[in-house]
Structures are given as structure tokens and as C-alpha cells.
N, C-alpha and C. Protein backbone atom coordinates (compact mmCIF):
# COMPACT_ATOMS: atom_id res chain seq x y z
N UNK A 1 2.82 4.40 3.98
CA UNK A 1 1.46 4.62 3.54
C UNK A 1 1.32 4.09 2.12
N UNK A 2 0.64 3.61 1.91
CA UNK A 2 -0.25 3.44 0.41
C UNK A 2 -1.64 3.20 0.52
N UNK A 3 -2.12 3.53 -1.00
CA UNK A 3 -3.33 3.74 -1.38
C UNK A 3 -3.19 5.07 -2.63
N UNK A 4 -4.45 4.33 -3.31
CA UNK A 4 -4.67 5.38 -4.70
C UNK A 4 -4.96 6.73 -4.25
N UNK A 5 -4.58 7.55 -5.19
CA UNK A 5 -5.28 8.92 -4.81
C UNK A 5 -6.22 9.36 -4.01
N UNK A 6 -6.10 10.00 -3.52
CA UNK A 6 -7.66 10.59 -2.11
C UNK A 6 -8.06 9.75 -1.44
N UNK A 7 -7.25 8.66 -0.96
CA UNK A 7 -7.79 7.37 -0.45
C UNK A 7 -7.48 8.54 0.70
N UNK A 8 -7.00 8.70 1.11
CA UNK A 8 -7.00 9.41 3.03
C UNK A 8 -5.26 9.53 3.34
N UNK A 9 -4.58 9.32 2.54
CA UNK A 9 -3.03 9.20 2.86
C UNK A 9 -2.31 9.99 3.66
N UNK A 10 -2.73 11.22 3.16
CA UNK A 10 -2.10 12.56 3.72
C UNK A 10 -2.39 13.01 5.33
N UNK A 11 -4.17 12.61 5.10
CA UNK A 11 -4.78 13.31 6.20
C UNK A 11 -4.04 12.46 7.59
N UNK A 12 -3.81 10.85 7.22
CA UNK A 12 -3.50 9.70 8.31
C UNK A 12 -2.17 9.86 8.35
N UNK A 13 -1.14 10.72 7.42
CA UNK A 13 0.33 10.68 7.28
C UNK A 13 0.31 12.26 8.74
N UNK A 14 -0.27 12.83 7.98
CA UNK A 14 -0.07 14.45 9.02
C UNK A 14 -0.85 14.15 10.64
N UNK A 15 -1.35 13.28 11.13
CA UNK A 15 -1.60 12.99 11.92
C UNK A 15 -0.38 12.18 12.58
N UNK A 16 0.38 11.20 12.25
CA UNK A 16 1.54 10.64 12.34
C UNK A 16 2.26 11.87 12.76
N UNK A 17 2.04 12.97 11.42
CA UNK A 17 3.57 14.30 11.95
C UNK A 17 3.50 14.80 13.18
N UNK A 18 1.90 14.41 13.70
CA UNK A 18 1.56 15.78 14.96
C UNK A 18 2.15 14.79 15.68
N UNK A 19 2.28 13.35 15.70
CA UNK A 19 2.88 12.91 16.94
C UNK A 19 4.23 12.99 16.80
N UNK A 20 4.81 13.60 16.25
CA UNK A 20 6.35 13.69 16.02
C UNK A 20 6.75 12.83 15.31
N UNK A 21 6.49 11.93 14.28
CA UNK A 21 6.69 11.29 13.28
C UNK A 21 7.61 12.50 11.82
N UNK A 22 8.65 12.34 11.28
CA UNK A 22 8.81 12.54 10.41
C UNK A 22 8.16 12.06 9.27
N UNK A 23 7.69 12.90 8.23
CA UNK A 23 6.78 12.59 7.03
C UNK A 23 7.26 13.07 5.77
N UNK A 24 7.90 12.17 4.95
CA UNK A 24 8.38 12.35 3.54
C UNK A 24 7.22 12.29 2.58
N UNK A 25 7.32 13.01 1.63
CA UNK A 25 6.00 13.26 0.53
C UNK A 25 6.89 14.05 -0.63
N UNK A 26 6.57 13.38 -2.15
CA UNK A 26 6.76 13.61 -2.72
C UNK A 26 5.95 15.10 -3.29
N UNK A 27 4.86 14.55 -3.33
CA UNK A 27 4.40 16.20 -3.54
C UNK A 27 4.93 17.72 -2.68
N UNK A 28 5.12 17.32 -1.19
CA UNK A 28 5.47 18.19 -0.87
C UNK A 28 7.32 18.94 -1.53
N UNK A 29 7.54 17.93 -1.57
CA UNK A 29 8.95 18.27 -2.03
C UNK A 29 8.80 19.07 -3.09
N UNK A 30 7.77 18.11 -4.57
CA UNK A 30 7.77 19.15 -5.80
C UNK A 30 7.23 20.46 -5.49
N UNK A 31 6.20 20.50 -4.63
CA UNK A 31 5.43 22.07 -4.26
C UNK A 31 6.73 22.78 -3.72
N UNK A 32 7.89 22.51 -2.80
CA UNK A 32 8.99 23.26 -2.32
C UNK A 32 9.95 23.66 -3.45
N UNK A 33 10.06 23.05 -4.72
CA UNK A 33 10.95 23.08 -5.73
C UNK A 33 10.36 23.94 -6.75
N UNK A 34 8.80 24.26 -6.55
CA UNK A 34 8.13 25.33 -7.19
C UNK A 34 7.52 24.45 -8.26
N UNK A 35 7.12 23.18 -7.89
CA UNK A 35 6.28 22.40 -9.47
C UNK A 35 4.81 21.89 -9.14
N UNK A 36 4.21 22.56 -9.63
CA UNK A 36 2.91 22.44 -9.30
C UNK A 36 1.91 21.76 -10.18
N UNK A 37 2.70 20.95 -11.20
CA UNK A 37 2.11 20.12 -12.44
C UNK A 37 2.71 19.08 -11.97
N UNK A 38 2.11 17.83 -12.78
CA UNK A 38 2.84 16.35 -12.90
C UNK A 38 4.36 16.72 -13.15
N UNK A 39 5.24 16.47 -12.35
CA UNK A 39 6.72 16.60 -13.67
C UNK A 39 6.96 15.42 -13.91
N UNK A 40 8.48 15.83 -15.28
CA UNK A 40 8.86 14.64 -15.62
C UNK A 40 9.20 13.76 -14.91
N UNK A 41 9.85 12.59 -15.28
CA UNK A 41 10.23 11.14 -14.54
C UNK A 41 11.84 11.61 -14.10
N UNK A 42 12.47 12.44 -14.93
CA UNK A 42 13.64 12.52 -14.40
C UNK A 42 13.26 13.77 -13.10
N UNK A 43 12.58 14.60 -12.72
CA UNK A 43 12.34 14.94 -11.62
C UNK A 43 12.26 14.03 -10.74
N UNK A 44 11.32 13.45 -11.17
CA UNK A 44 10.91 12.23 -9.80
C UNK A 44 11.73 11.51 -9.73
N UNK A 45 12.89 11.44 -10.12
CA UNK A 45 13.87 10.04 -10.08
C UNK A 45 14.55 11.09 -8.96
N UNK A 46 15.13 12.34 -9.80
CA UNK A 46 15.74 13.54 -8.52
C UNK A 46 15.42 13.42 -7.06
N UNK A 47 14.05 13.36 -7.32
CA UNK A 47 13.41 13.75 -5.56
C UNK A 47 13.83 12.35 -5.38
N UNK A 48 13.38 10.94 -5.77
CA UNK A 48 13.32 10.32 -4.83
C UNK A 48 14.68 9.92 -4.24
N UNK A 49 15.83 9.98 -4.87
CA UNK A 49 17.05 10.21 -4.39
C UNK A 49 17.34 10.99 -3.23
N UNK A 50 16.92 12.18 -3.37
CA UNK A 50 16.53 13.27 -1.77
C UNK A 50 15.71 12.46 -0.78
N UNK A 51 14.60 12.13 -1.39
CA UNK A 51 13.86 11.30 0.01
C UNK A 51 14.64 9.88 0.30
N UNK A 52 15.29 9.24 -0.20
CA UNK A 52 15.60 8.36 0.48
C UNK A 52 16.56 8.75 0.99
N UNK A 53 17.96 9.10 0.51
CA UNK A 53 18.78 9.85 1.80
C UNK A 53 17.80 10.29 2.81
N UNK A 54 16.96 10.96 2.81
CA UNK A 54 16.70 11.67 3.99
C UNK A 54 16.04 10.49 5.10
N UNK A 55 15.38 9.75 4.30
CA UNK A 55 14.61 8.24 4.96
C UNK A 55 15.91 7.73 5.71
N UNK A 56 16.40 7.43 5.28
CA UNK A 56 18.06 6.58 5.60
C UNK A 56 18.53 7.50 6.76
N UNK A 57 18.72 8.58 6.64
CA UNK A 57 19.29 9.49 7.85
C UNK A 57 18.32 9.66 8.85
N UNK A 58 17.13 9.63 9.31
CA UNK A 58 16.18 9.42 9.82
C UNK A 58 15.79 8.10 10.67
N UNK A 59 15.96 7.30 9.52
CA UNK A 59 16.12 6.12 10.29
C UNK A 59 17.11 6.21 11.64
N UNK A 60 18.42 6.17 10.61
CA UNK A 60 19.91 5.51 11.48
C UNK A 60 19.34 6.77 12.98
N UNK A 61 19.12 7.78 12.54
CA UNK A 61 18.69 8.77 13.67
C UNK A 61 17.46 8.18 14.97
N UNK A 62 17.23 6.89 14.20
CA UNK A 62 15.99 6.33 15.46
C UNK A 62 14.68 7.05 15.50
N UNK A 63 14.83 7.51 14.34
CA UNK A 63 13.33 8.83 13.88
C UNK A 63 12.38 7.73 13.38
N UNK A 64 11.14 7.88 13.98
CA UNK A 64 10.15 7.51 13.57
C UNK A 64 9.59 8.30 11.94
N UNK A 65 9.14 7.79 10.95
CA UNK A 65 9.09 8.23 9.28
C UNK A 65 7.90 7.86 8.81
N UNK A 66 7.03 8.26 8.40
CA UNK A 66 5.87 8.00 7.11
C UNK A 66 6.00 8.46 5.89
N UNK A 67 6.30 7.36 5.23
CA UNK A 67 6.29 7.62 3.96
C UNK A 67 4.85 7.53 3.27
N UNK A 68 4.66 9.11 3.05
CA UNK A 68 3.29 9.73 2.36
C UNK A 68 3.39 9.25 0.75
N UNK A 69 3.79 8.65 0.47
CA UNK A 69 3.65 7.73 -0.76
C UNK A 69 2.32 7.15 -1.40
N UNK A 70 2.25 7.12 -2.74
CA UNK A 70 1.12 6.11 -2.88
C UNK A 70 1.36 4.83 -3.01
N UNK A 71 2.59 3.92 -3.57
CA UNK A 71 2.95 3.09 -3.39
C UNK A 71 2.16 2.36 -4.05
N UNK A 72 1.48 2.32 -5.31
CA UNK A 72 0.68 2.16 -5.82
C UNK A 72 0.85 0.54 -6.46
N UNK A 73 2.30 0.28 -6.54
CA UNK A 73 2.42 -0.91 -7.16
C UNK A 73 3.52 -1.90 -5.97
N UNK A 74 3.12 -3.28 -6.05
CA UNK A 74 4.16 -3.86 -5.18
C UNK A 74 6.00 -3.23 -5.43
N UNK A 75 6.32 -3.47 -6.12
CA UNK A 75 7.51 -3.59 -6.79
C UNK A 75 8.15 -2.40 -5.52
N UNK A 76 7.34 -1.30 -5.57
CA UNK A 76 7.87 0.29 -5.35
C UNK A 76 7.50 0.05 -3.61
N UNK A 77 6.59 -0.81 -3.17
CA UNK A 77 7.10 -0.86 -1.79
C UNK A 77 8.49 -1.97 -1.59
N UNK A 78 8.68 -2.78 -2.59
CA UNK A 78 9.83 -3.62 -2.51
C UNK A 78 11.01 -3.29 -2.44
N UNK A 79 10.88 -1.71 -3.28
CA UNK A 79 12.47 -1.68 -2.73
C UNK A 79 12.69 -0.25 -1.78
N UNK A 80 11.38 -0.07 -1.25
CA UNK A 80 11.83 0.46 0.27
C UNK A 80 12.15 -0.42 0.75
N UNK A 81 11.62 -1.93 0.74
CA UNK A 81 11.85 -2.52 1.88
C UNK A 81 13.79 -2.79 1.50
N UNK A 82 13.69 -3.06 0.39
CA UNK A 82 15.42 -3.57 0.33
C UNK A 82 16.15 -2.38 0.63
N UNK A 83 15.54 -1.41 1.17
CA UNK A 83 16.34 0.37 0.98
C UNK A 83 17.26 -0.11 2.88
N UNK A 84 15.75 -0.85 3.12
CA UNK A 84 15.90 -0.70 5.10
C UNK A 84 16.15 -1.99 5.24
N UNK A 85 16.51 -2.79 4.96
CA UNK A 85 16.28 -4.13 5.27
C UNK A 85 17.96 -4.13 5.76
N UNK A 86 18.87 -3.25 5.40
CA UNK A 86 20.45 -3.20 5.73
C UNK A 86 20.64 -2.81 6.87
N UNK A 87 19.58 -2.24 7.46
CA UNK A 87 19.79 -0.73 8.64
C UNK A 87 18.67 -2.11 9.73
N UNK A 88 18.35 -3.15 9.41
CA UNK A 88 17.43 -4.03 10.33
C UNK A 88 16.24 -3.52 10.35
N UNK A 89 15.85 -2.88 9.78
CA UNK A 89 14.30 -2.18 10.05
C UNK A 89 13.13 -3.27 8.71
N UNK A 90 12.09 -3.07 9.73
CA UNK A 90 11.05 -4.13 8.70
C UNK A 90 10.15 -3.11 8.73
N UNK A 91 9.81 -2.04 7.83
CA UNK A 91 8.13 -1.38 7.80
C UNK A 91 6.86 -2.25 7.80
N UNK A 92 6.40 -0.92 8.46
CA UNK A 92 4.70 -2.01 8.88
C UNK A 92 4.29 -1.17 7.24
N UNK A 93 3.63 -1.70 6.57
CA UNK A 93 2.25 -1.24 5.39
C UNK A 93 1.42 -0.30 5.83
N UNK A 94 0.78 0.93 5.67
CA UNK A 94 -0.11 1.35 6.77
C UNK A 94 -0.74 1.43 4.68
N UNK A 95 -2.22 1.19 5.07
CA UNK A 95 -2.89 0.81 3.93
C UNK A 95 -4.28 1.38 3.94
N UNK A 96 -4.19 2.74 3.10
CA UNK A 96 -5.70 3.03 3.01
C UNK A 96 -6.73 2.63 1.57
N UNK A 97 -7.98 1.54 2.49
CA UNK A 97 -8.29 0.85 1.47
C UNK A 97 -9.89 1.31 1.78
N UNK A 98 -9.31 2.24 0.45
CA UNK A 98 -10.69 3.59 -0.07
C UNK A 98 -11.50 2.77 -1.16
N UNK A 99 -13.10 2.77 -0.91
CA UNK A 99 -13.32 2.54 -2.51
C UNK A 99 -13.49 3.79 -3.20
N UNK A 100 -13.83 3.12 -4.45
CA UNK A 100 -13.63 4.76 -5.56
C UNK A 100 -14.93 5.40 -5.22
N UNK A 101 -15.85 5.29 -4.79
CA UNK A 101 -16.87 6.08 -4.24
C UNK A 101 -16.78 7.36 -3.71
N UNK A 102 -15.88 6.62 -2.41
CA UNK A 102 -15.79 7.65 -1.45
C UNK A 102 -14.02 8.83 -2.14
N UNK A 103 -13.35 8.08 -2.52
CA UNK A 103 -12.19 8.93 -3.66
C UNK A 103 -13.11 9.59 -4.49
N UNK A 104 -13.92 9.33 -5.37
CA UNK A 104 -14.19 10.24 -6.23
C UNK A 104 -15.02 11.32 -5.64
N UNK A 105 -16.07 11.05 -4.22
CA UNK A 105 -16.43 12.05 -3.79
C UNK A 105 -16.00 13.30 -2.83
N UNK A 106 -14.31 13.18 -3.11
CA UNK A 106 -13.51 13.71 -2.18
C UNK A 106 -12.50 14.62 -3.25
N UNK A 107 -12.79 14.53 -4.41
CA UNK A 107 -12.19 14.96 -5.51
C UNK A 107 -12.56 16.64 -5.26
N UNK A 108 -13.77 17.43 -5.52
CA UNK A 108 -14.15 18.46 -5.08
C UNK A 108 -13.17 19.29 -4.20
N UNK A 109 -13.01 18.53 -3.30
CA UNK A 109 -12.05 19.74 -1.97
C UNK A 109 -10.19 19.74 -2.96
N UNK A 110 -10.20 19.27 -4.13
CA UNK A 110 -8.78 19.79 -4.47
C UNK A 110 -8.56 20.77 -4.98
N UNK A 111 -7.92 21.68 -4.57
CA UNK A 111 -7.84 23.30 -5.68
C UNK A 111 -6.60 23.44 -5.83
N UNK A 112 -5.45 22.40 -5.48
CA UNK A 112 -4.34 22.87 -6.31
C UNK A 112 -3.63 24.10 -5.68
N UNK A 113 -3.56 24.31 -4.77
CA UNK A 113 -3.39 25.80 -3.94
C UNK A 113 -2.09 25.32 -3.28
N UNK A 114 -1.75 24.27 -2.73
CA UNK A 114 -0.72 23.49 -1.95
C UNK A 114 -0.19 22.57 -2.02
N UNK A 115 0.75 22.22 -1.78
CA UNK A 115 1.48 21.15 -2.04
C UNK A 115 0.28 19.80 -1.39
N UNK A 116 -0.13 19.52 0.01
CA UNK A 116 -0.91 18.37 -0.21
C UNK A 116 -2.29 18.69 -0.69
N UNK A 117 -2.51 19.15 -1.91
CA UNK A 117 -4.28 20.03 -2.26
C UNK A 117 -3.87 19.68 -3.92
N UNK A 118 -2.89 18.73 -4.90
CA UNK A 118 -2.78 18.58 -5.90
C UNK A 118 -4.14 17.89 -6.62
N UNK A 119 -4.43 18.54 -7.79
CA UNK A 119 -6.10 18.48 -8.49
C UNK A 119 -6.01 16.70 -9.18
N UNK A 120 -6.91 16.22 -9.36
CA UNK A 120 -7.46 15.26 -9.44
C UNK A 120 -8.69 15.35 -11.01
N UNK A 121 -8.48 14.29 -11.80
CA UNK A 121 -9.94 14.57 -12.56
C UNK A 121 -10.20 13.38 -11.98
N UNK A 122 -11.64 13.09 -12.20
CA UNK A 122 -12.37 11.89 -11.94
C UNK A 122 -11.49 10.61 -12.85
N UNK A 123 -11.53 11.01 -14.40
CA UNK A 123 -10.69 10.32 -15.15
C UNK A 123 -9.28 9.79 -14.07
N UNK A 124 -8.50 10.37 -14.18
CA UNK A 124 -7.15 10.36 -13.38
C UNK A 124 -7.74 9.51 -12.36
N UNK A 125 -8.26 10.13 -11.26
CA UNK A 125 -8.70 9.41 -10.12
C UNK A 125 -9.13 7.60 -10.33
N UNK A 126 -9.63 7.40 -10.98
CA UNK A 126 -10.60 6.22 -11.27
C UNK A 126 -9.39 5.27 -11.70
N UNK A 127 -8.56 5.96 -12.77
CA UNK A 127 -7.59 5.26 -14.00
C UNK A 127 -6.69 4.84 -12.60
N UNK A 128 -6.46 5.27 -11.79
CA UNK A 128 -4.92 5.20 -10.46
C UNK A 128 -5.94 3.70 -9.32
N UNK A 129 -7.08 4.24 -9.17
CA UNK A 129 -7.88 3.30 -8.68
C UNK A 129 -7.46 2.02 -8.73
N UNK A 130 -7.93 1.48 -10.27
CA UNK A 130 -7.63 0.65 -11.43
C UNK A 130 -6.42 -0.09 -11.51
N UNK A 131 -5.59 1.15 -11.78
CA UNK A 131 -3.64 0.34 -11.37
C UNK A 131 -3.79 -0.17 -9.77
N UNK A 132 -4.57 0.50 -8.98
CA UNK A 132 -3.61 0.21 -7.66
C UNK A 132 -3.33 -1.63 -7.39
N UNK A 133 -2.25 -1.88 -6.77
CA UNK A 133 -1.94 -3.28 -6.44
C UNK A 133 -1.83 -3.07 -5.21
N UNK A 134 -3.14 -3.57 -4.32
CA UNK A 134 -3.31 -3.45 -2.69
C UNK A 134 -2.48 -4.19 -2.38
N UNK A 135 -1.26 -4.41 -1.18
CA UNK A 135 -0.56 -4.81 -0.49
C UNK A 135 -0.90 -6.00 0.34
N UNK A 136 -0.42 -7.03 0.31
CA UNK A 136 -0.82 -8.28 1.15
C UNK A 136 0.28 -8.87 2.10
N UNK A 137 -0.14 -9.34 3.01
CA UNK A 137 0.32 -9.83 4.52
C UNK A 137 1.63 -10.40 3.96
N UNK A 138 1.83 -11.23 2.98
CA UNK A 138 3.29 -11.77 2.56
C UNK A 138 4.20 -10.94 2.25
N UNK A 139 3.68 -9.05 2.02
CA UNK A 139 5.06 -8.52 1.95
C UNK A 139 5.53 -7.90 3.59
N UNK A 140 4.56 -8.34 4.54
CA UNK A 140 5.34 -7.89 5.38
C UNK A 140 4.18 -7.59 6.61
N UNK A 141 4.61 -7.01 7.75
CA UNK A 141 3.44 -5.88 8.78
C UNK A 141 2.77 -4.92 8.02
N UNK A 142 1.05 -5.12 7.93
CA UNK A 142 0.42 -4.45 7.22
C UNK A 142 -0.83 -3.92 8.19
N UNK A 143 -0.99 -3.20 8.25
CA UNK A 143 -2.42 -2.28 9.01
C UNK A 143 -2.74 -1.64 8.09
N UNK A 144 -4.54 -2.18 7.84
CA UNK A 144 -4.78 -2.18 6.76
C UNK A 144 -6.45 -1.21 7.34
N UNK A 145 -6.70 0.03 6.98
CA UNK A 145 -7.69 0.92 7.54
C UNK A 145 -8.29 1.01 6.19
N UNK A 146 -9.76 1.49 6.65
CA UNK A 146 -11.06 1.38 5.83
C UNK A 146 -11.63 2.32 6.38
């Protein structure tokens, strides 16, 4: 999965889970570890060490996986791909391409209560918008939803 904030990630990732898809998410992990703020970078370096083992074991397991990611910049889908590219696996892109319209009018339903319910300002929202680097057909299988 990628796409900026509130683009639809979660809602199209947990739909994946109901079909028996395994679904890695960083937020969910920090909400299980009890962090309910941005944490530091050395957290997130922590988790993503946990999620990729767990990606990797999943795989070799023949488990179907969504990575609930925002993936916000090429680079960071690049080296999933070099994570799987050993194990023969090519990920498809699944790409939600939100404009900030409909993100910022989706901001409201966050209260921060749950791990996928993390708060949003418009600021934040807009600024992630802005960074995002949408994904193109040369890095690979991309399904690209609107």
C-alpha cells in the first residue's frame, strides 16, 4: 500500500485482512507497544526490523501480506523491493491516489482512540500530501485506485 495520510490505506489494507491476507502496520505495532504519539526514529527503526522479519517469515510461509505503509517516498518502497527480490517475489504497488480534498475532509473521523484512528492536523495532513512521491509503472506491478 501507499499513499499520504487518509488517502484510504487502512480501510483497503483491512479489507485485504478479511480475505485472509496478513497486514503489517506500523501504527498498529506502536499502538501494541503502548505509543500513541509520533515516536522517535530509533523506535521506528525498532519496529521496522520486527516488521520485516515478520514480512520475510510470511512470505517464505506462502502468506499472502499488505503492507499498510505509507510509503511515501520511492526510495522506502525500494528497499522492500530489495527485502523480497531474494525470496523471488515482485510486489504489485497497490496505490491510493487521494486528492487533498477528499484527505482533508476525512481528517474529522480521527480521535486518536486506536491504533488505526491516529490524529491528523490539516497542517500535517497537507505538508505529507506535498512530500508524497506517487509510484510509477517503472518500479514495478502497480494498481493504482482513485
Amino acid at each position: 500500500m501507499c499513499g499520504p495520510g487518509s488517502a484510504g490505506k487502512t480501510t483497503y489494507a483491512k479489507r485485504l485482512e478479511r480475505l485472509g491476507w496478513e497486514r503489517l502496520s506500523f501504527e498498529v505495532e506502536f499502538w501494541n507497544r503502548g505509543i500513541t504519539t509520533m515516536p522517535t526514529n530509533d523506535v521506528v527503526a525498532e519496529v521496522a526490523v520486527d516488521l520485516k522479519a515478520r514480512l520475510l517469515k510470511f512470505v517464505e510461509e506462502g502468506r499472502d501480506v499488505v503492507l499498510d505503509f505509507g510509503f511515501w517516498f520511492r526510495r522506502q518502497r525500494d528497499e522492500y523491493r530489495a527485502l523480497l527480490a531474494p525470496l523471488g517475489v515482485t510486489p504489485e504497488t497497490i496505490y491510493l491516489a487521494t486528492d487533498l480534498e477528499t484527505i482533508l475532509s476525512r481528517l474529522g473521523g480521527r480521535h486518536g482512540r486506536q491504533a488505526d484512528d491516529w490524529r491528523l492536523s490539516e497542517q500535517e495532513a497537507t505538508e505529507y500530501f506535498r512530500k508524497f512521491e506517487p509510484p510509477t509503472t517503472d518500479e514495478g506491478p502497480l494498481l493504482v485506485i482513485r
